[in-house]
Protein backbone atom coordinates (compact mmCIF):
# COMPACT_ATOMS: atom_id res chain seq x y z
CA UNK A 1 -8.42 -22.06 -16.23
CA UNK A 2 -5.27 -21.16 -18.54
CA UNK A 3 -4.39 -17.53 -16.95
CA UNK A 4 -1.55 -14.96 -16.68
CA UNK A 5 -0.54 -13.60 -13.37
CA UNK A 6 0.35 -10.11 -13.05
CA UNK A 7 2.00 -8.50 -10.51
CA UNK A 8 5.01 -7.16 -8.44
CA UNK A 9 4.86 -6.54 -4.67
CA UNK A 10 4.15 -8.54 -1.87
CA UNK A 11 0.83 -7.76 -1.72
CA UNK A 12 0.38 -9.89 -4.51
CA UNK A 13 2.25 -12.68 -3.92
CA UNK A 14 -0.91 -14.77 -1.74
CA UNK A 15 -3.27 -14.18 -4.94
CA UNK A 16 -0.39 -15.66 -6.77
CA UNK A 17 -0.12 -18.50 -4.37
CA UNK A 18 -3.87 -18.79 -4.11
CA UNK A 19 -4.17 -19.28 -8.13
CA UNK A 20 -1.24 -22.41 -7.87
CA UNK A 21 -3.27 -23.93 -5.45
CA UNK A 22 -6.52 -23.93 -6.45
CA UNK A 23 -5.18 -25.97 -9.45
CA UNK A 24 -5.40 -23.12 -12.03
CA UNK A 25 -2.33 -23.51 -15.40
CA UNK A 26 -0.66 -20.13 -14.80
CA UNK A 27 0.83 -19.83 -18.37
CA UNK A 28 3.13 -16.71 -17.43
CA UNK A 29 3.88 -14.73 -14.25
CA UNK A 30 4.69 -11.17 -15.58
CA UNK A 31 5.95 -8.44 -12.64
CA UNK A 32 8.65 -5.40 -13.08
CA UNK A 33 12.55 -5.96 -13.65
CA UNK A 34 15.04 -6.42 -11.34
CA UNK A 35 16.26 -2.79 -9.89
CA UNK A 36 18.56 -1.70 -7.26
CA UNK A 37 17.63 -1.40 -4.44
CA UNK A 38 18.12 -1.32 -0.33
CA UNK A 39 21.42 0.96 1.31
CA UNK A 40 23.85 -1.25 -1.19
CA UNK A 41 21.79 -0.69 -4.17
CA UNK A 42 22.26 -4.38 -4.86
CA UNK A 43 20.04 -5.69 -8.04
CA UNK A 44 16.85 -7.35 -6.53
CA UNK A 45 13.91 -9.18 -7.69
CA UNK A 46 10.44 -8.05 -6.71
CA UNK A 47 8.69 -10.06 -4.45
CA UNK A 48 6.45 -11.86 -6.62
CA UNK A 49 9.18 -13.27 -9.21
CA UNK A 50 10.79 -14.46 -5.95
CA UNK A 51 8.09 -16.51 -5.27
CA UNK A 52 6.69 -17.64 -8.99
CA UNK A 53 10.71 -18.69 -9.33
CA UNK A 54 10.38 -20.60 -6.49
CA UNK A 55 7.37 -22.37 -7.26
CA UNK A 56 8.39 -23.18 -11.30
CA UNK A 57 6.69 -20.85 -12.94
CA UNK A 58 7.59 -19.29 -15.99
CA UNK A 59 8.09 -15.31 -15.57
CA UNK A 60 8.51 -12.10 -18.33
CA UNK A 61 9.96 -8.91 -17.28
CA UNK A 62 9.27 -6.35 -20.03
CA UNK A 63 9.99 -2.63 -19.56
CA UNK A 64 7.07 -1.62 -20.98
CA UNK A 65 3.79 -2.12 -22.73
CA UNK A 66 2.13 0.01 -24.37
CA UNK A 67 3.44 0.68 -27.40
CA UNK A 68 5.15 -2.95 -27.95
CA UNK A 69 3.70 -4.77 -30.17
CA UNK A 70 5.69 -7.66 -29.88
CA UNK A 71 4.65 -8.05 -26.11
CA UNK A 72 0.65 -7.26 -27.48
CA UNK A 73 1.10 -10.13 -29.99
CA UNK A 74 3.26 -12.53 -27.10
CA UNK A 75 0.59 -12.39 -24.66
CA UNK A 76 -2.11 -13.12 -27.35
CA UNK A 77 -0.08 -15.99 -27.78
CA UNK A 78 -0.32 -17.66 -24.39
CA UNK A 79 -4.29 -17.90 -25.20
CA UNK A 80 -5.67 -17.12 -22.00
CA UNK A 81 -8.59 -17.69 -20.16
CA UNK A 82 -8.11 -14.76 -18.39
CA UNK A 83 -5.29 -12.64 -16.48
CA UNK A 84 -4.97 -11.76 -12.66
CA UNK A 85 -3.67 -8.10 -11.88
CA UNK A 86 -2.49 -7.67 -8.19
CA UNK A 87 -0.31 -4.30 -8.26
CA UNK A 88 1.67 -5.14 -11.28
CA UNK A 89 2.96 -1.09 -12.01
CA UNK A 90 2.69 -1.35 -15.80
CA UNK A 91 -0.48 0.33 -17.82
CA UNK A 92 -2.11 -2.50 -19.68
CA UNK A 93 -3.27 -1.87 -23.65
CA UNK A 94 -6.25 -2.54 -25.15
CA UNK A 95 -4.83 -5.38 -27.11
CA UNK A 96 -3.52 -7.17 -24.00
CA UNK A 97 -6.81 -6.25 -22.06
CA UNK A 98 -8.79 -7.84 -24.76
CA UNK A 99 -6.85 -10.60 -25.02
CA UNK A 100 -7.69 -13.18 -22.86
CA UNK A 101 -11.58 -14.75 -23.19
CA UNK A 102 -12.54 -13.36 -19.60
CA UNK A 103 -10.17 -10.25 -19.75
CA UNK A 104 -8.14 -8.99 -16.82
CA UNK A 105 -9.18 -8.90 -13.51
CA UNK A 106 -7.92 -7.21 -11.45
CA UNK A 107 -7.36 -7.30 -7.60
CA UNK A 108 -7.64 -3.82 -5.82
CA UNK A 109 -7.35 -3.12 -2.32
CA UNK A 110 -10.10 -0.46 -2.09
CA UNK A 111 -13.90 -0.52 -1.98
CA UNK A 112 -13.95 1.50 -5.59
CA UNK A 113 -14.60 3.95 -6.83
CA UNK A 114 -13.05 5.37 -3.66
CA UNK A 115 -9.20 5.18 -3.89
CA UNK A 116 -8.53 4.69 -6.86
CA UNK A 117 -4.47 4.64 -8.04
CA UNK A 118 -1.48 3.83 -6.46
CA UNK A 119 -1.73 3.89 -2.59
CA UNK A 120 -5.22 2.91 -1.84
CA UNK A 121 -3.97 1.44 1.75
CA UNK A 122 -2.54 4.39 3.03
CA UNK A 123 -5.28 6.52 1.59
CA UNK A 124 -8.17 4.91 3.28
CA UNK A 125 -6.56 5.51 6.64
CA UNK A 126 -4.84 8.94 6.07
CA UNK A 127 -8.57 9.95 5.39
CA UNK A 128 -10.11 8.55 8.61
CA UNK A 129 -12.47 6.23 6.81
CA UNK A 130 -13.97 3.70 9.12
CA UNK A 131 -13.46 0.71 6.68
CA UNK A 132 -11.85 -0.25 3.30
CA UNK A 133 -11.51 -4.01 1.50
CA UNK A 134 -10.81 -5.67 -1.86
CA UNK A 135 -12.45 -5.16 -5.23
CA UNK A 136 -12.22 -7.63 -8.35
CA UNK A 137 -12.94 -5.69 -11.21
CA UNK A 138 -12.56 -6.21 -14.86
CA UNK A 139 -10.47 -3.63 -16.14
CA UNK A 140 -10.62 -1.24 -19.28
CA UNK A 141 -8.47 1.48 -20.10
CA UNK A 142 -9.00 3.70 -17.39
CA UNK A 143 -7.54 3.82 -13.94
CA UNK A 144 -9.13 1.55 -11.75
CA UNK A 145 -12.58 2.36 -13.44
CA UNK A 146 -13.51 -0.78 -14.58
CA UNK A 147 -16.81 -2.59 -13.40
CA UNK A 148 -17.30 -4.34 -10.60
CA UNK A 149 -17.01 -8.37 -10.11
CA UNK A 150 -17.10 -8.82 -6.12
CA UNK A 151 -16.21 -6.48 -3.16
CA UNK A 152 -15.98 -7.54 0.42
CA UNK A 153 -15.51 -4.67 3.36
CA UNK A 154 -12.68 -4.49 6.21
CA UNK A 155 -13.23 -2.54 8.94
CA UNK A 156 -10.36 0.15 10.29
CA UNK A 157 -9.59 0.91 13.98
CA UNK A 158 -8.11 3.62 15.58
CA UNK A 159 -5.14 1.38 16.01
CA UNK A 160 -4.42 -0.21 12.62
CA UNK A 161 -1.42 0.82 10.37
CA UNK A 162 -0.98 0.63 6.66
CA UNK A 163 1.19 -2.78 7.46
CA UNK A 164 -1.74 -4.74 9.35
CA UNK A 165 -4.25 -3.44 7.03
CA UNK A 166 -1.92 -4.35 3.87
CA UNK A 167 -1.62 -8.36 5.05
CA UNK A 168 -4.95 -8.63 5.90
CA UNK A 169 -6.30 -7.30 2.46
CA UNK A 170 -3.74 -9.09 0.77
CA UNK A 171 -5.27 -12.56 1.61
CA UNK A 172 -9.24 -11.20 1.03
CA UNK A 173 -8.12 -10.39 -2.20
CA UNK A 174 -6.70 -14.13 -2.95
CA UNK A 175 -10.00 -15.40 -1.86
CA UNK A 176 -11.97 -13.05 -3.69
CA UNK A 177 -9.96 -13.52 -6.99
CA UNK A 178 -10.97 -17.47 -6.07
CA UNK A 179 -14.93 -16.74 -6.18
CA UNK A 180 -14.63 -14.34 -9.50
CA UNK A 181 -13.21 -16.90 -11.18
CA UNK A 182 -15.51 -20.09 -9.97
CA UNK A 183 -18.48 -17.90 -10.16
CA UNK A 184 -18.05 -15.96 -12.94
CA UNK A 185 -20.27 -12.84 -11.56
CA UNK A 186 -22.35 -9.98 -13.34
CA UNK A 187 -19.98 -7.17 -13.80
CA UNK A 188 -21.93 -3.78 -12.30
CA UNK A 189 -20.53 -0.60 -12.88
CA UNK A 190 -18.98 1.93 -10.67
CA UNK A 191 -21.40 4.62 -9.81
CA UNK A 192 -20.12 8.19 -10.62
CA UNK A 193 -19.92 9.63 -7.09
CA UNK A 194 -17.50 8.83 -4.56
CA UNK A 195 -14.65 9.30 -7.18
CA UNK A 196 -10.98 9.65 -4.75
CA UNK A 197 -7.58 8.87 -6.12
CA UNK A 198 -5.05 7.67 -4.02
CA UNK A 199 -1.16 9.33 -5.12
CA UNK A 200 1.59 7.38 -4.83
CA UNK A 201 3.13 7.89 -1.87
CA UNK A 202 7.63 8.55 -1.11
CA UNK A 203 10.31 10.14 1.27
CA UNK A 204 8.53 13.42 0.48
CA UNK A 205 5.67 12.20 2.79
CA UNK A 206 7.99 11.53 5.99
CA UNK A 207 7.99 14.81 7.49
CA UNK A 208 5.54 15.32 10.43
CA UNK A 209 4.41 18.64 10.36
CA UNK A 210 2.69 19.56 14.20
CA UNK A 211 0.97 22.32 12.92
CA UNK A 212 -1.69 19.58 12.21
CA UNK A 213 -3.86 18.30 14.90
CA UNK A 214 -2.76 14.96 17.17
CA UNK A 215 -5.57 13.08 15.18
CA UNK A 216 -4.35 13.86 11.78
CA UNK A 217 -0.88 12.78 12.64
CA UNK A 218 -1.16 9.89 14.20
CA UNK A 219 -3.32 8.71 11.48
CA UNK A 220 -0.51 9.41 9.23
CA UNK A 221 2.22 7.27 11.45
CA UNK A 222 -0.20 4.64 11.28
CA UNK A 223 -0.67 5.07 7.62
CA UNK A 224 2.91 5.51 6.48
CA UNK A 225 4.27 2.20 8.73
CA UNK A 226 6.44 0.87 7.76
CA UNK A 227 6.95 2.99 4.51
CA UNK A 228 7.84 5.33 3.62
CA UNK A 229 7.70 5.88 7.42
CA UNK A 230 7.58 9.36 9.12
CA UNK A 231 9.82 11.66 11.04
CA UNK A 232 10.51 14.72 12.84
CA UNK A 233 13.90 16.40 14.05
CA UNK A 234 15.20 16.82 17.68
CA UNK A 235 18.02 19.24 18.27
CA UNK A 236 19.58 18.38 14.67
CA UNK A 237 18.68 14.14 15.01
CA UNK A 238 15.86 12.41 12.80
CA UNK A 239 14.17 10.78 14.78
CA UNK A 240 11.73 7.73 12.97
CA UNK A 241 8.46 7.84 14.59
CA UNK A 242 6.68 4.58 14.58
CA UNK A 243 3.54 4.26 16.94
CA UNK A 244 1.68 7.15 18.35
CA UNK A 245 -1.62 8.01 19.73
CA UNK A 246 -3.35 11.07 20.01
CA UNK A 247 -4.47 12.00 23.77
CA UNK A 248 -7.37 14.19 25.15
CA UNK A 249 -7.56 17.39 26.34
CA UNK A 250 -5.79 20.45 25.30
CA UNK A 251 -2.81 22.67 26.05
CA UNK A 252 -1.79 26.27 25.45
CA UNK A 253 1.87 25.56 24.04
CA UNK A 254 3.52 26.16 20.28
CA UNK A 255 2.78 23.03 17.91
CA UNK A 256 5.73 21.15 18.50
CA UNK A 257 7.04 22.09 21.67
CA UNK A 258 7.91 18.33 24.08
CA UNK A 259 5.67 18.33 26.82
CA UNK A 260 7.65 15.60 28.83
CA UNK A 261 7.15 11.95 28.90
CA UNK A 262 6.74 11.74 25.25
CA UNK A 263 4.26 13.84 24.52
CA UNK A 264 4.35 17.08 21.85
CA UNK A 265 2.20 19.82 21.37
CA UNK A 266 0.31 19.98 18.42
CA UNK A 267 -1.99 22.40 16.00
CA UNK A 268 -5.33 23.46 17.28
CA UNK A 269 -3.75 22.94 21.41
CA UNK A 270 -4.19 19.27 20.97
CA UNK A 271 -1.43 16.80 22.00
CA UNK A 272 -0.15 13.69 20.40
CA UNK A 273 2.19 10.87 22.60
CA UNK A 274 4.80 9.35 20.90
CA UNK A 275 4.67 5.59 21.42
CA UNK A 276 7.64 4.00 19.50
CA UNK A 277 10.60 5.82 18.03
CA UNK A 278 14.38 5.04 16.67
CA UNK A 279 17.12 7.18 15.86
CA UNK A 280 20.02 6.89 13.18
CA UNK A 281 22.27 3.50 13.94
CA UNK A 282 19.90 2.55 17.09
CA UNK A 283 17.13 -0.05 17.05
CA UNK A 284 13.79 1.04 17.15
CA UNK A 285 12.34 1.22 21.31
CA UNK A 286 8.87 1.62 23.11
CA UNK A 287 8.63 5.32 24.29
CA UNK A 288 9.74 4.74 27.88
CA UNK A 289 13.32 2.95 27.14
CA UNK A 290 13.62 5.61 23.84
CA UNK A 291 14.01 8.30 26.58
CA UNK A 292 15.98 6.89 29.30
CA UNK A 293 18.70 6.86 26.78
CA UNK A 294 17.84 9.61 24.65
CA UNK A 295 15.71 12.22 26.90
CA UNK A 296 13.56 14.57 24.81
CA UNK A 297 13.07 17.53 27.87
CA UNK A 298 9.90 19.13 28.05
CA UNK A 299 10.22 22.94 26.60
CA UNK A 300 12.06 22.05 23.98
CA UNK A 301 11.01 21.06 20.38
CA UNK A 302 10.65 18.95 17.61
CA UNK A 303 10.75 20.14 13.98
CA UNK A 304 9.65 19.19 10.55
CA UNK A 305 12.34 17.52 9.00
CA UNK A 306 12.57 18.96 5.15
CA UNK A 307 11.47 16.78 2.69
């Protein structure tokens, strides 16, 4: 098929990838401009113009959509089969959603309707679900309401983060994309209930606040690894918090008070062990080397960092 790929972060880039190979004509690759970014605010390229550069392909960066006609009337212009959507961050039109013969399908990484928006990774596990995956849907003006083409379900653990869960849906969704297209499926739509939206997620999420059970938070390290990351504050440091694990049992101690050996107090008397931690200019270290060179006594505290 003649189709445009649309998309921006490295979640997308295997779909991309997938498309090439399967012998599709990608006619353009369209993902977000170059911005600063990174501690030296150097201009960089989103991952997915990295890699349709690399691989020849032909790729527009426009600022916007909605209102430009001359980007409505460009992509009507590349006469399309259809267009891929993988995380692309602009709002598509009507005109450019009716565009192509097939319209755009796009590649979600949640079992809609639940999750729709921006951070549909993070949500699933922040919420405890037991399991997530990929839906192809063919999208209309809404967010993320569009029907549904073909979903496939991934379960979640007790152990996996945002980062696992991320690679692991990134590649489903290439071979789901794959199928939609070959197969060409009924499109159902999404039933009414079970509406969640997933916000986009940034620094203001870091803080770990132990007023909240052991559960809670270590569903959030898990969900917020390896960004935007979380934190909490020893004796003035910020400490990055990268693996931890609730434990069992209980304890009659002030939510955030170091219990020794890693371990802090949290809301509700249950405790949460810290697994994997860094602080500033030091490289990241499994809980047991972490303290031999930075001890975190037991009586005193960690804090909430501000946001």
């Amino acid at each position: 098929m003649r189709l445009a790929f649309m998309g921006s972060p490295e979640f997308a880039v295997p779909t991309l990838r997938a498309l090439a190979a399967a012998g599709h004509e990608i006619a353009a690759v369209y993902c977000q401009r170059p911005k600063p970014a990174h501690r030296g605010q150097a201009v960089t390229r989103c991952p997915v113009q990295v890699a349709a550069e690399a691989m020849g392909l032909p790729v527009r960066t426009p600022a916007r959509m909605r209102n430009d006609t001359a980007e409505h009337d460009a992509f009507a212009a590349l006469d399309l089969d259809a267009a891929v959507v993988a995380a692309y961050g602009l709002i598509l039109p009507r005109p450019m959603l009716e565009a192509p013969r097939r319209g755009c399908l796009n590649v979600h990484a949640s079992l809609l309707p639940r999750w729709r928006g921006a951070a549909p990774i993070q949500a699933a596990i922040l919420a405890g679900d037991a399991e997530t995956g990929v839906t192809i849907m063919r999208m209309e003006e809404g967010l993320d309401s569009g029907p549904i083409l073909l979903a496939e379900r991934v379960p979640i653990t007790e152990e996996t983060t945002a980062a696992e869960l991320h690679d692991r849906l990134a590649e489903l969704g290439a071979r789901l994309i794959l199928r939609a297209l070959a197969e060409d499926p009924p499109a159902v739509p999404q039933p009414a209930d079970g509406v969640t939206y997933a916000p986009k997620l940034g620094p203001a999420d870091r803080p770990l606040d132990f007023r909240l059970d052991a559960p809670t938070l270590a569903r959030r390290v898990r969900a917020l690894n390896p960004w935007p990351g979380t934190t909490a504050v020893h004796s003035g440091t910020v400490l990055k918090v990268l693996a931890a694990q609730p434990e069992p049992g209980q304890v009659e101690a002030e939510p955030g008070t170091l219990l020794g050996e890693g371990r802090v107090a949290c809301g509700g008397g249950t405790v949460l062990r810290l697994l994997r931690l860094q602080r500033p200019g030091r490289a990241a270290q499994e809980v047991e080397a972490f303290l031999r060179g930075y001890p975190l006594p037991a009586g005193e505290r960690l804090e909430t960092p501000p946001a």
